[in-house]
PDB file of N, CA and C in Angstrom:
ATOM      1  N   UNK A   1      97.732  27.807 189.939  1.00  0.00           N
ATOM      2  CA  UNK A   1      96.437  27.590 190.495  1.00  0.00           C
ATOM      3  C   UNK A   1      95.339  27.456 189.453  1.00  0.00           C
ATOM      4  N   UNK A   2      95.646  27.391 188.117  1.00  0.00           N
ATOM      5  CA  UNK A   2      94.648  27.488 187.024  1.00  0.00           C
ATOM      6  C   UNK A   2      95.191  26.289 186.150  1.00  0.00           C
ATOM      7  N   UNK A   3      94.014  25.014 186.619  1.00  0.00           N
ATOM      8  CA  UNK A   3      94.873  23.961 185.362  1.00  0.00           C
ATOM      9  C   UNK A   3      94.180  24.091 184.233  1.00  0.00           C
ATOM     10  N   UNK A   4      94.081  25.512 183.692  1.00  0.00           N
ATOM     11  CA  UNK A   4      93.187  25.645 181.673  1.00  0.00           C
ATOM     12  C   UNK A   4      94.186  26.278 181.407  1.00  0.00           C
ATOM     13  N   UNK A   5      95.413  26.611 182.222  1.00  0.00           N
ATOM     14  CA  UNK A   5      96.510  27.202 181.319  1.00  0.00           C
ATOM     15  C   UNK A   5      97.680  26.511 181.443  1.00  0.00           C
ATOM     16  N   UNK A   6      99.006  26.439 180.633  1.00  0.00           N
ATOM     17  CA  UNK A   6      99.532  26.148 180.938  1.00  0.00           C
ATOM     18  C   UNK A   6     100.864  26.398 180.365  1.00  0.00           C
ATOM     19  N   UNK A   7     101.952  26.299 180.344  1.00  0.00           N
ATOM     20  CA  UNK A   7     103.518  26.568 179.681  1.00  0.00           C
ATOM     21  C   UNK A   7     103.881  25.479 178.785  1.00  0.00           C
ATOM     22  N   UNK A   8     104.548  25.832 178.087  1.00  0.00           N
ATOM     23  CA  UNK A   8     104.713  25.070 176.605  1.00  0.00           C
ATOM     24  C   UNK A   8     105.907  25.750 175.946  1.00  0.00           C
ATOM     25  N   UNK A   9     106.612  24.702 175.534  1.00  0.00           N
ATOM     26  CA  UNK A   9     108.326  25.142 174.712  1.00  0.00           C
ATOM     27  C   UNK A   9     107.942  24.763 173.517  1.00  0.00           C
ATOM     28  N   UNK A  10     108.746  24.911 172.634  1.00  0.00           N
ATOM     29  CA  UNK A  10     109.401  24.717 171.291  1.00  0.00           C
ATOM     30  C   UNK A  10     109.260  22.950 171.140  1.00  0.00           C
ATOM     31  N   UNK A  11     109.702  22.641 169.949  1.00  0.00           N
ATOM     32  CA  UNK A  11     110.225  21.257 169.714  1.00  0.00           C
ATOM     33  C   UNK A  11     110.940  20.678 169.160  1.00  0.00           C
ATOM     34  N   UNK A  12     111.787  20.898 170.616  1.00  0.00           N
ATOM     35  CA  UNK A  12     113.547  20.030 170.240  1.00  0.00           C
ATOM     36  C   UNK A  12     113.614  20.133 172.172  1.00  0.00           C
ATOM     37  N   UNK A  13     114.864  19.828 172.016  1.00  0.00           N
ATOM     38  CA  UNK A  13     115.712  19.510 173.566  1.00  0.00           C
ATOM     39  C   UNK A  13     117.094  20.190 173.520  1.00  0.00           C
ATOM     40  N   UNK A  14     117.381  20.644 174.524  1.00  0.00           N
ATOM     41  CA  UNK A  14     116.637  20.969 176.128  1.00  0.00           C
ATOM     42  C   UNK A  14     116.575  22.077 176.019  1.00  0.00           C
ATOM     43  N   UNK A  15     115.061  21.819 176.675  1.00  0.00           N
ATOM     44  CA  UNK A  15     113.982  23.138 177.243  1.00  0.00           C
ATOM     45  C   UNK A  15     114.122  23.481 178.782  1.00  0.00           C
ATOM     46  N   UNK A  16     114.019  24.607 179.432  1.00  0.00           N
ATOM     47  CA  UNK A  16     113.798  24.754 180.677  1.00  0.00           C
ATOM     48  C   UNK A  16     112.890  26.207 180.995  1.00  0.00           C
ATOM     49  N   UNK A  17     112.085  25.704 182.276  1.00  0.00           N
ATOM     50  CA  UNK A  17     111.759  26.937 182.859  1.00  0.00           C
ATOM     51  C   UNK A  17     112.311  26.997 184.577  1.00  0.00           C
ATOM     52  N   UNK A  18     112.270  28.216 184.460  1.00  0.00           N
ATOM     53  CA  UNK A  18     112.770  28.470 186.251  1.00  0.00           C
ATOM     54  C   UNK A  18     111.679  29.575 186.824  1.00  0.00           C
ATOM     55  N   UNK A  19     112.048  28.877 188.006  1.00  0.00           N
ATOM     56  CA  UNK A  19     110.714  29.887 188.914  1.00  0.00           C
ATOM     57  C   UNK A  19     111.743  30.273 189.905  1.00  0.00           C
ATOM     58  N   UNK A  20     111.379  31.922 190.025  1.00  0.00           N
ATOM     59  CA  UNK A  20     111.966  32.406 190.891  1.00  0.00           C
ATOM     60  C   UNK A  20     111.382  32.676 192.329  1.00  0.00           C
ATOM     61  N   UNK A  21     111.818  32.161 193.389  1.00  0.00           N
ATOM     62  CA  UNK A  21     110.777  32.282 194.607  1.00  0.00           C
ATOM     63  C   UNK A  21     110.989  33.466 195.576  1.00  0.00           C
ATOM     64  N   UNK A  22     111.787  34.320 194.908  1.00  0.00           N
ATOM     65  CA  UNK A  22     111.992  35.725 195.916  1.00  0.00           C
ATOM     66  C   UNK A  22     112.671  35.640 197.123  1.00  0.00           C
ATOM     67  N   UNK A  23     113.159  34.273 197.279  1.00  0.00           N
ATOM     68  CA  UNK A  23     114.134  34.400 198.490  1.00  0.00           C
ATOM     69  C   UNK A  23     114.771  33.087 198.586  1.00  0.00           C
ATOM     70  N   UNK A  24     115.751  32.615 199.146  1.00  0.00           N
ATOM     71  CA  UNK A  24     116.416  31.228 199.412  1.00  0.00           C
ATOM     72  C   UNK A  24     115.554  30.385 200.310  1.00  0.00           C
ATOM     73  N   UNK A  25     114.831  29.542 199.844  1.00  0.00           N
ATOM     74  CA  UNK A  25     113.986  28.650 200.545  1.00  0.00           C
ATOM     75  C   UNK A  25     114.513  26.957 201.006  1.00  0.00           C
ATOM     76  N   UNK A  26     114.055  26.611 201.429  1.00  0.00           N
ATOM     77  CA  UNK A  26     114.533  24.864 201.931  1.00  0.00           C
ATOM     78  C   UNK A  26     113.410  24.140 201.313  1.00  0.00           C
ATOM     79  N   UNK A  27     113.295  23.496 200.279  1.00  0.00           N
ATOM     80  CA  UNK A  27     112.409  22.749 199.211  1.00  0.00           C
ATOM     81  C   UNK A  27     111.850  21.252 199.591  1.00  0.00           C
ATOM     82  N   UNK A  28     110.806  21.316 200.405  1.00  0.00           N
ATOM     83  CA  UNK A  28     110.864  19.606 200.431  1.00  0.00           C
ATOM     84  C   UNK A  28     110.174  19.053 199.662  1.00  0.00           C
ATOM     85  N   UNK A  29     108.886  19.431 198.572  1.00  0.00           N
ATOM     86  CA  UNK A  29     108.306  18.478 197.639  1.00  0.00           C
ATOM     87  C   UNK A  29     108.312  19.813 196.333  1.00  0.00           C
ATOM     88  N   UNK A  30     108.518  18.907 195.090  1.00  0.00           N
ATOM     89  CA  UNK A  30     107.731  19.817 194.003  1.00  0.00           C
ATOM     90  C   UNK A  30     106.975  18.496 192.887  1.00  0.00           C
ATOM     91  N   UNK A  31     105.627  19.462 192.867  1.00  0.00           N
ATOM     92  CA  UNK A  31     104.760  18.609 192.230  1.00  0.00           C
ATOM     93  C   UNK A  31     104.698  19.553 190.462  1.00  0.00           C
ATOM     94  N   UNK A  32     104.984  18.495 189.288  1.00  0.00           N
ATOM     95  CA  UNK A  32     104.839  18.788 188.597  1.00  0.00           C
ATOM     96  C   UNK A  32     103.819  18.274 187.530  1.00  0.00           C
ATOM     97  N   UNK A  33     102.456  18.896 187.472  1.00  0.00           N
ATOM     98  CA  UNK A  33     101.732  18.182 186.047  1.00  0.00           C
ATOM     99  C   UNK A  33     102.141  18.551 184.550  1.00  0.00           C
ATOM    100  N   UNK A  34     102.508  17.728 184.279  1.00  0.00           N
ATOM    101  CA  UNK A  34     102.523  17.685 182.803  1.00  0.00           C
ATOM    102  C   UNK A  34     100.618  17.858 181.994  1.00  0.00           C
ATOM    103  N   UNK A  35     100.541  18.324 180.873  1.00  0.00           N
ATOM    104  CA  UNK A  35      99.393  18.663 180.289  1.00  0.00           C
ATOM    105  C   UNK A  35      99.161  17.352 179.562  1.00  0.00           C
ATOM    106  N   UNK A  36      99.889  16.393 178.848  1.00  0.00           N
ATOM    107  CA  UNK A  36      99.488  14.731 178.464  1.00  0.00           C
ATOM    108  C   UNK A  36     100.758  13.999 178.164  1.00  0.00           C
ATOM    109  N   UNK A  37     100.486  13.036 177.721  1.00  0.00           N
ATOM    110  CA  UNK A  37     101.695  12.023 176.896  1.00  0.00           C
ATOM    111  C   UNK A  37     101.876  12.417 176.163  1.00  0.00           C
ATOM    112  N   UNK A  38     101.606  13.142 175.344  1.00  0.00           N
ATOM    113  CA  UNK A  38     102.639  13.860 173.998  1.00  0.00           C
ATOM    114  C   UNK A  38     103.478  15.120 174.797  1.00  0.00           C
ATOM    115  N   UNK A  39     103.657  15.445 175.781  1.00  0.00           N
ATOM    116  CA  UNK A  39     104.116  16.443 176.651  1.00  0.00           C
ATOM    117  C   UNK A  39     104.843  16.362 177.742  1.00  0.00           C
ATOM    118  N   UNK A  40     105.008  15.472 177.981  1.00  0.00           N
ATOM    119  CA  UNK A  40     106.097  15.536 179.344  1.00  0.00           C
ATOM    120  C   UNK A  40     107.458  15.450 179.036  1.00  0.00           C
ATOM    121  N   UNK A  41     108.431  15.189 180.198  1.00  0.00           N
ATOM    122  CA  UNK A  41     109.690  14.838 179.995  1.00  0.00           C
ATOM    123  C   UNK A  41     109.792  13.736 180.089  1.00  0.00           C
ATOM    124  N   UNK A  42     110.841  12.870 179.711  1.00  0.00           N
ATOM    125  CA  UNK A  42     111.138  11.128 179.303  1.00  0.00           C
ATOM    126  C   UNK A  42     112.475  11.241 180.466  1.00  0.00           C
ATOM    127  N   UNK A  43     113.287  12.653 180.005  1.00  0.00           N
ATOM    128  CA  UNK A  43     114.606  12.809 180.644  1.00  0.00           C
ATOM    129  C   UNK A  43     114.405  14.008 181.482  1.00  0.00           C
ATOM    130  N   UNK A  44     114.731  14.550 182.578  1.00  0.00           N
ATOM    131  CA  UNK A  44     115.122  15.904 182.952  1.00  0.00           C
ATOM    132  C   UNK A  44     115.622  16.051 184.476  1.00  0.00           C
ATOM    133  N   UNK A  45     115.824  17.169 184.852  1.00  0.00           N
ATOM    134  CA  UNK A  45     116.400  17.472 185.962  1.00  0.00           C
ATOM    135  C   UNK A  45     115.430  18.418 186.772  1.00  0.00           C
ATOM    136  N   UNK A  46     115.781  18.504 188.186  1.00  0.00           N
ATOM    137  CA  UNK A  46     115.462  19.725 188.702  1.00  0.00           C
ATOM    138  C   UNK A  46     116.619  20.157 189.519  1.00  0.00           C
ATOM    139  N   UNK A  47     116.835  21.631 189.175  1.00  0.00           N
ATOM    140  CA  UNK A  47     117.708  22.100 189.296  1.00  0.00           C
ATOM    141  C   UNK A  47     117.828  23.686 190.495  1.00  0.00           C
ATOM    142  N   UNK A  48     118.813  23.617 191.430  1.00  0.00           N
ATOM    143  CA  UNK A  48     118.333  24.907 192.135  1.00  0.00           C
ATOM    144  C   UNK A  48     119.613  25.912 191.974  1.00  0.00           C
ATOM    145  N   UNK A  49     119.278  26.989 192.361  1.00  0.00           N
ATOM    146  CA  UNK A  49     120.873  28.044 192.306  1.00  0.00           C
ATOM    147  C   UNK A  49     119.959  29.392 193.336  1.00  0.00           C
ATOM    148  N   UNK A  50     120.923  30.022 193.669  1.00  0.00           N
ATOM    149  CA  UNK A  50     120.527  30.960 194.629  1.00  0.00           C
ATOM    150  C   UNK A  50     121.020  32.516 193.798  1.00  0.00           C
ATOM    151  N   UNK A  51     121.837  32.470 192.643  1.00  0.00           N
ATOM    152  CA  UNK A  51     121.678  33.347 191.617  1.00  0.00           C
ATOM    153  C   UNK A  51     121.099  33.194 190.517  1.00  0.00           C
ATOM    154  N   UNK A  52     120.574  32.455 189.803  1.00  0.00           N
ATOM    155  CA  UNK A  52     120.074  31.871 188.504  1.00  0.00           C
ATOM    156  C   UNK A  52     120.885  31.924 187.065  1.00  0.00           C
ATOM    157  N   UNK A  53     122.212  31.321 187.713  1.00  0.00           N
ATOM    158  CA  UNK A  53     123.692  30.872 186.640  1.00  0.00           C
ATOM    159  C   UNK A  53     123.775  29.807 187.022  1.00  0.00           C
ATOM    160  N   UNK A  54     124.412  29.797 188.654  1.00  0.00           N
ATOM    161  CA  UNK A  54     125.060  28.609 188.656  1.00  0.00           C
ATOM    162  C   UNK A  54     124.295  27.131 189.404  1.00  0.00           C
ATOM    163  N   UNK A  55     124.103  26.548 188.679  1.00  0.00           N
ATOM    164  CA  UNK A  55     122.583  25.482 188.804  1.00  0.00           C
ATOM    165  C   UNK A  55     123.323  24.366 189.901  1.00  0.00           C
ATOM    166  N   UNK A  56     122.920  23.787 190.715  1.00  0.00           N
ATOM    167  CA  UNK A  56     122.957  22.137 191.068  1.00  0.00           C
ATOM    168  C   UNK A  56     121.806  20.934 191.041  1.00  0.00           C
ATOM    169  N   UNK A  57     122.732  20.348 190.095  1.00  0.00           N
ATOM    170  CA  UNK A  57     121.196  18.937 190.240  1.00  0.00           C
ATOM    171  C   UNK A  57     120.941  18.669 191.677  1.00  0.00           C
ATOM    172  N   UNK A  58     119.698  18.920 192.138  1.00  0.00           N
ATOM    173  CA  UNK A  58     119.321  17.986 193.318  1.00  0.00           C
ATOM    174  C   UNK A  58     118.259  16.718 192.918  1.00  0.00           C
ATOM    175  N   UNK A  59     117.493  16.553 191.179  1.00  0.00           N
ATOM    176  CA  UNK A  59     117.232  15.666 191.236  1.00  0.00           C
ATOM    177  C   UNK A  59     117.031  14.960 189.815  1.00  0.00           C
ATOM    178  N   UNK A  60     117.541  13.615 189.389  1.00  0.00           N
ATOM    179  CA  UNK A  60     117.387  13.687 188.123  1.00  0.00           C
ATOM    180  C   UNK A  60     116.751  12.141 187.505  1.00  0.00           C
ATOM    181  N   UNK A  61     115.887  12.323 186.382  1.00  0.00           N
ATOM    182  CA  UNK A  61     115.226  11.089 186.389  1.00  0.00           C
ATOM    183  C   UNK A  61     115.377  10.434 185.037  1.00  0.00           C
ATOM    184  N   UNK A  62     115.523   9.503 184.753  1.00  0.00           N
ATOM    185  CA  UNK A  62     115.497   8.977 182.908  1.00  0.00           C
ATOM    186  C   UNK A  62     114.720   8.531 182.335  1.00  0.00           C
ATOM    187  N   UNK A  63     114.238   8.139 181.122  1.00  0.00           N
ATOM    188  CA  UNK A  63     113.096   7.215 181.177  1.00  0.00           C
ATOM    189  C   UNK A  63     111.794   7.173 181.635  1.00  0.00           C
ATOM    190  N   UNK A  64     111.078   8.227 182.161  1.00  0.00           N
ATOM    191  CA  UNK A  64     110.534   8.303 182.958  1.00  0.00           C
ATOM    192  C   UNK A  64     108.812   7.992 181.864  1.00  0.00           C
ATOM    193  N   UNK A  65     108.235   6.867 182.288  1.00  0.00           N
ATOM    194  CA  UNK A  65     107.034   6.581 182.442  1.00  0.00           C
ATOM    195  C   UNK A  65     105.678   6.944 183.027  1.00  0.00           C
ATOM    196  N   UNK A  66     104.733   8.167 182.137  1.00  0.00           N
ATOM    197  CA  UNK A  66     103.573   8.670 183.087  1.00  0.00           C
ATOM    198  C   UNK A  66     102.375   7.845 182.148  1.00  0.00           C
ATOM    199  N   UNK A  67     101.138   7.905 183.124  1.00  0.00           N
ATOM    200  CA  UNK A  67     100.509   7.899 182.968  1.00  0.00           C
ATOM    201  C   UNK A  67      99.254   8.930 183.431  1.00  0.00           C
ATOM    202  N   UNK A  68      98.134   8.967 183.190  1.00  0.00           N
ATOM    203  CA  UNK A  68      97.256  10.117 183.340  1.00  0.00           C
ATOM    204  C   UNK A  68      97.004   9.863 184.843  1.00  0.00           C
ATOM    205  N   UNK A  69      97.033  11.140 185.499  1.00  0.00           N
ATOM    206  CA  UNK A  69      96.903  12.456 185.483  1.00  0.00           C
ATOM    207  C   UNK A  69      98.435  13.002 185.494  1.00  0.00           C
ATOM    208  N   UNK A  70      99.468  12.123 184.709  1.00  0.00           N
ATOM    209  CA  UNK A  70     100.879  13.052 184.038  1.00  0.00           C
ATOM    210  C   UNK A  70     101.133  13.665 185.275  1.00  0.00           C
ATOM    211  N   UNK A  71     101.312  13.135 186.119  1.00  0.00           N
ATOM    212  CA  UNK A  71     101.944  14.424 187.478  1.00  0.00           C
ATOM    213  C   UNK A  71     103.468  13.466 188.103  1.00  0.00           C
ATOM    214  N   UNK A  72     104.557  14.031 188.183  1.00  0.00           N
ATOM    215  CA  UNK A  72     105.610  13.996 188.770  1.00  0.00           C
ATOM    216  C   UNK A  72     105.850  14.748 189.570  1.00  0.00           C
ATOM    217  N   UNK A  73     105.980  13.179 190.811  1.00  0.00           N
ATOM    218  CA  UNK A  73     105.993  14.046 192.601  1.00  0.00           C
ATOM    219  C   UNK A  73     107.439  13.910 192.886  1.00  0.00           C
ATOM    220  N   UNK A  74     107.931  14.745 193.163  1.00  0.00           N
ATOM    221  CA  UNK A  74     109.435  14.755 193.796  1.00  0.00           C
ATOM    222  C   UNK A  74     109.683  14.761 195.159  1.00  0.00           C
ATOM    223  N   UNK A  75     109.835  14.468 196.189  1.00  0.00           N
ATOM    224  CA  UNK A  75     110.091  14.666 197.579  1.00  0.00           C
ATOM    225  C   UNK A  75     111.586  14.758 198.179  1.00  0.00           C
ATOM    226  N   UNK A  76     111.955  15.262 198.752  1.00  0.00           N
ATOM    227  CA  UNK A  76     113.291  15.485 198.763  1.00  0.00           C
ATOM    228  C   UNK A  76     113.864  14.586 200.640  1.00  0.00           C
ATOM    229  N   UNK A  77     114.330  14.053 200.862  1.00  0.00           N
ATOM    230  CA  UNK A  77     114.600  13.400 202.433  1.00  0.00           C
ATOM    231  C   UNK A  77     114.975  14.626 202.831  1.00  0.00           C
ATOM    232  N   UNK A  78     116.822  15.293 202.307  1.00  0.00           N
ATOM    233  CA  UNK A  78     116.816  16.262 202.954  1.00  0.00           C
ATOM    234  C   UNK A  78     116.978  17.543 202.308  1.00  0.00           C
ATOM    235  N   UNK A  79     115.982  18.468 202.205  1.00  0.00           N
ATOM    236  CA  UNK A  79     115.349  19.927 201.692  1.00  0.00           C
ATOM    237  C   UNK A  79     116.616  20.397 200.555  1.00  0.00           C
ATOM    238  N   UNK A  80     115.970  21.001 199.343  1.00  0.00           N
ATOM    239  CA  UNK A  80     116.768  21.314 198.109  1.00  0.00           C
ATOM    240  C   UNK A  80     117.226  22.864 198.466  1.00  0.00           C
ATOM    241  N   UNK A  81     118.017  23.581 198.813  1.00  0.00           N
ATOM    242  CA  UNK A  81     117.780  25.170 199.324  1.00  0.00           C
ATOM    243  C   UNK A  81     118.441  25.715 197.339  1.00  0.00           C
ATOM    244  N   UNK A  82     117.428  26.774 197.549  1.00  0.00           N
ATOM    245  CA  UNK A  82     117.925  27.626 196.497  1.00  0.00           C
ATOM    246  C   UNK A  82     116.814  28.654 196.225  1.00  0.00           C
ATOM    247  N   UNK A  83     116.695  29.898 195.652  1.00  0.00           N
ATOM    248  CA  UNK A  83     116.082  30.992 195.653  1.00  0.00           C
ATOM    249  C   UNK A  83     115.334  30.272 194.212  1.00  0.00           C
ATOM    250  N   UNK A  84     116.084  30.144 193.168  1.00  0.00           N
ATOM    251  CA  UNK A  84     115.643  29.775 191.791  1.00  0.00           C
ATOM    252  C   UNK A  84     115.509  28.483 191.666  1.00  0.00           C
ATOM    253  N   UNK A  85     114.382  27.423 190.934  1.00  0.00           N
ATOM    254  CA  UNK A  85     114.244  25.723 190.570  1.00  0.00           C
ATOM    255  C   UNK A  85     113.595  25.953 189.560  1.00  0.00           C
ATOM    256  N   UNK A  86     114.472  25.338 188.750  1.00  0.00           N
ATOM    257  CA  UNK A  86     114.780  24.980 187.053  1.00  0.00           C
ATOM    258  C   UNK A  86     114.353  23.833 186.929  1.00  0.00           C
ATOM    259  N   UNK A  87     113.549  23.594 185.914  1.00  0.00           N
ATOM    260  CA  UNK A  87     113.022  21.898 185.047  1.00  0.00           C
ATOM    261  C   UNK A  87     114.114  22.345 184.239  1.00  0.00           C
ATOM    262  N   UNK A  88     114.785  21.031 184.275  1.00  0.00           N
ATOM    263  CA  UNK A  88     115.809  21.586 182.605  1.00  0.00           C
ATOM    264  C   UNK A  88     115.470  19.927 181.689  1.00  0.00           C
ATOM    265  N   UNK A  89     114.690  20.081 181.481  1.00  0.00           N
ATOM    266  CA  UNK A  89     114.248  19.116 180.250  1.00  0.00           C
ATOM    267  C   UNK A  89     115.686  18.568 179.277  1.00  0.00           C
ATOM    268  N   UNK A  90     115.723  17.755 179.055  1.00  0.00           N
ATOM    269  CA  UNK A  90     116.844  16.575 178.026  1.00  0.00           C
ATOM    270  C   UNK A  90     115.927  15.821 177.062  1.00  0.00           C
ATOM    271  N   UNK A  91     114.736  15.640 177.546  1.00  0.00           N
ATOM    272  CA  UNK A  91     114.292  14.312 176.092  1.00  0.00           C
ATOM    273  C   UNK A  91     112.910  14.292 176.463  1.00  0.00           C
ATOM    274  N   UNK A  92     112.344  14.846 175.593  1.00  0.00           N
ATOM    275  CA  UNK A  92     110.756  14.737 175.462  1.00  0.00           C
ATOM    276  C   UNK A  92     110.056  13.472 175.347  1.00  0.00           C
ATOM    277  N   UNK A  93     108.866  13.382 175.276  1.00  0.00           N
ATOM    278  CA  UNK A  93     107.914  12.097 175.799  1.00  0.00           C
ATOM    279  C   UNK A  93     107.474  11.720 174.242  1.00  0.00           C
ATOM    280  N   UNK A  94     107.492  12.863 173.878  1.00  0.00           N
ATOM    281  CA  UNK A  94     106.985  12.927 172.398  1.00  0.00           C
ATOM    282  C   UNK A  94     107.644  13.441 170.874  1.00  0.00           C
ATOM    283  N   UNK A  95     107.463  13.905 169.971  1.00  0.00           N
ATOM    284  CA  UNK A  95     107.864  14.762 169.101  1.00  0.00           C
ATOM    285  C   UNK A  95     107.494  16.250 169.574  1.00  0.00           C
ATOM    286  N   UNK A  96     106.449  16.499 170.284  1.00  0.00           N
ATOM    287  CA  UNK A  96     106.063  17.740 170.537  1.00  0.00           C
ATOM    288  C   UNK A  96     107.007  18.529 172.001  1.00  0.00           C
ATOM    289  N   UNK A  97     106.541  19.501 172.346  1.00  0.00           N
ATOM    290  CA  UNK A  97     107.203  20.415 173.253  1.00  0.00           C
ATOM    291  C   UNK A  97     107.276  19.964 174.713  1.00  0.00           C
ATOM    292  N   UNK A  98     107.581  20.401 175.664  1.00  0.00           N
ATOM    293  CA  UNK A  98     107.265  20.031 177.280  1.00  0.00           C
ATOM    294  C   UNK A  98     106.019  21.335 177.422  1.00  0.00           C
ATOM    295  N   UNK A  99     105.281  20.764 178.056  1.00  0.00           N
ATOM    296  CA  UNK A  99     104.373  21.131 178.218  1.00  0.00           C
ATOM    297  C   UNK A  99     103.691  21.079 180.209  1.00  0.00           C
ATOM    298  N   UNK A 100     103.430  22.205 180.605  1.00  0.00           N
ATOM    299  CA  UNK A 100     103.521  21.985 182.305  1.00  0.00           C
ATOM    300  C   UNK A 100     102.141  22.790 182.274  1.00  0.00           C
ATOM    301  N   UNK A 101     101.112  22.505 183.468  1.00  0.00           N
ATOM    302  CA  UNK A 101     100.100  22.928 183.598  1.00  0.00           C
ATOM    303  C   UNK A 101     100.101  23.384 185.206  1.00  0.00           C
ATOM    304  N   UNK A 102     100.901  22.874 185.687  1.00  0.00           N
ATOM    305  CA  UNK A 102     101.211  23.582 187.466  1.00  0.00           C
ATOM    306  C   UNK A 102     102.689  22.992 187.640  1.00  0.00           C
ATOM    307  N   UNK A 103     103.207  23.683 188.270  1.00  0.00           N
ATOM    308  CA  UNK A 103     104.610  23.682 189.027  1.00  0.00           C
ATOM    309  C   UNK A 103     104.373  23.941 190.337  1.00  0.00           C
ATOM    310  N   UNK A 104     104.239  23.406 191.288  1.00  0.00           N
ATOM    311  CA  UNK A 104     104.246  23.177 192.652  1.00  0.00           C
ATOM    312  C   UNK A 104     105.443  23.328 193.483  1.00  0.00           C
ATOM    313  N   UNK A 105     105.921  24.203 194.329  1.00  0.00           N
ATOM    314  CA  UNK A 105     106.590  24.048 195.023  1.00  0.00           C
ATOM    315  C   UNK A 105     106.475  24.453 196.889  1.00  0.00           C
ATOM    316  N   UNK A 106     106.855  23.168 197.157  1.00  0.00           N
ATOM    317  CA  UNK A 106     106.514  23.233 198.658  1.00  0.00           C
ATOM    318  C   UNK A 106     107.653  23.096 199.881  1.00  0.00           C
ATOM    319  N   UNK A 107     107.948  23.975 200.613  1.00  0.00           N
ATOM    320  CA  UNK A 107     109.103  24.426 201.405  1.00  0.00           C
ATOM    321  C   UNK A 107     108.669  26.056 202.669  1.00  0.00           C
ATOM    322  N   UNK A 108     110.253  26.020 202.843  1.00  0.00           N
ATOM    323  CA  UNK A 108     109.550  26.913 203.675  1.00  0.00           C
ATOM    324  C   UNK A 108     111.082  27.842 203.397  1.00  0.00           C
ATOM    325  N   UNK A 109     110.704  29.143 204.030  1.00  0.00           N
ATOM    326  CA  UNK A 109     112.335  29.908 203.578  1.00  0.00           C
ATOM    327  C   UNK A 109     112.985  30.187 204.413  1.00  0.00           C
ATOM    328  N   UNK A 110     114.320  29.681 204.061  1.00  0.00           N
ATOM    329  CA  UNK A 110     115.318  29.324 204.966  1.00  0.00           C
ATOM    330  C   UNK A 110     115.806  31.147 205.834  1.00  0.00           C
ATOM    331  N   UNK A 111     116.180  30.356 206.844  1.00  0.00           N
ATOM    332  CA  UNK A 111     116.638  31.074 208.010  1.00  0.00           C
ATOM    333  C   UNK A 111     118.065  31.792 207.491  1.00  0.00           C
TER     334      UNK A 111
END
């Protein structure tokens, strides 16, 4: 809820963060801003697990082309379920780190 802060890795590949949502939810959008073009992902995944080991891609992109305001919208047709969703970063935009200023996730928790 604060875009003057934001998360930031190292610089090399692959980076990830995971958010834990306190319970097994049904995922239908996650909105991710990146902080600029020297900062996003080029390559990565999003990833869910309901223990935070064993991961499944539910979505994965290559190449990926931003421009400003750097935000990658994901929408899912049918809902991602998992307690834990992982960015697992593969290939930076830049020489520098991944860099995220909100992680959005929108769902509801499963029955």
């Amino acid at each position: 809820g604060n875009v003057n802060t934001r998360w930031e890795t190292e610089f090399s590949d692959p980076q990830w963060i995971t958010i834990d949502l306190g319970k097994v939810c049904n995922i239908s959008t996650i909105e991710i801003q990146w902080y600029s073009a020297n900062s996003y992902a080029k390559d990565f995944k999003i990833q869910v697990s309901n223990d935070n080991s064993a991961w499944t891609d539910v979505y994965s992109v290559t190449n990926l082309s931003l421009t400003s305001p750097y935000t990658s919208k994901i929408n899912f047709s049918t809902p991602a379920t998992g307690r834990y969703v992982r960015m697992y970063g593969t290939k930076r935009s830049a020489s520098y780190g991944y860099s995220i200023k909100e992680f959005v996730i929108f769902g509801t928790v499963a029955e």
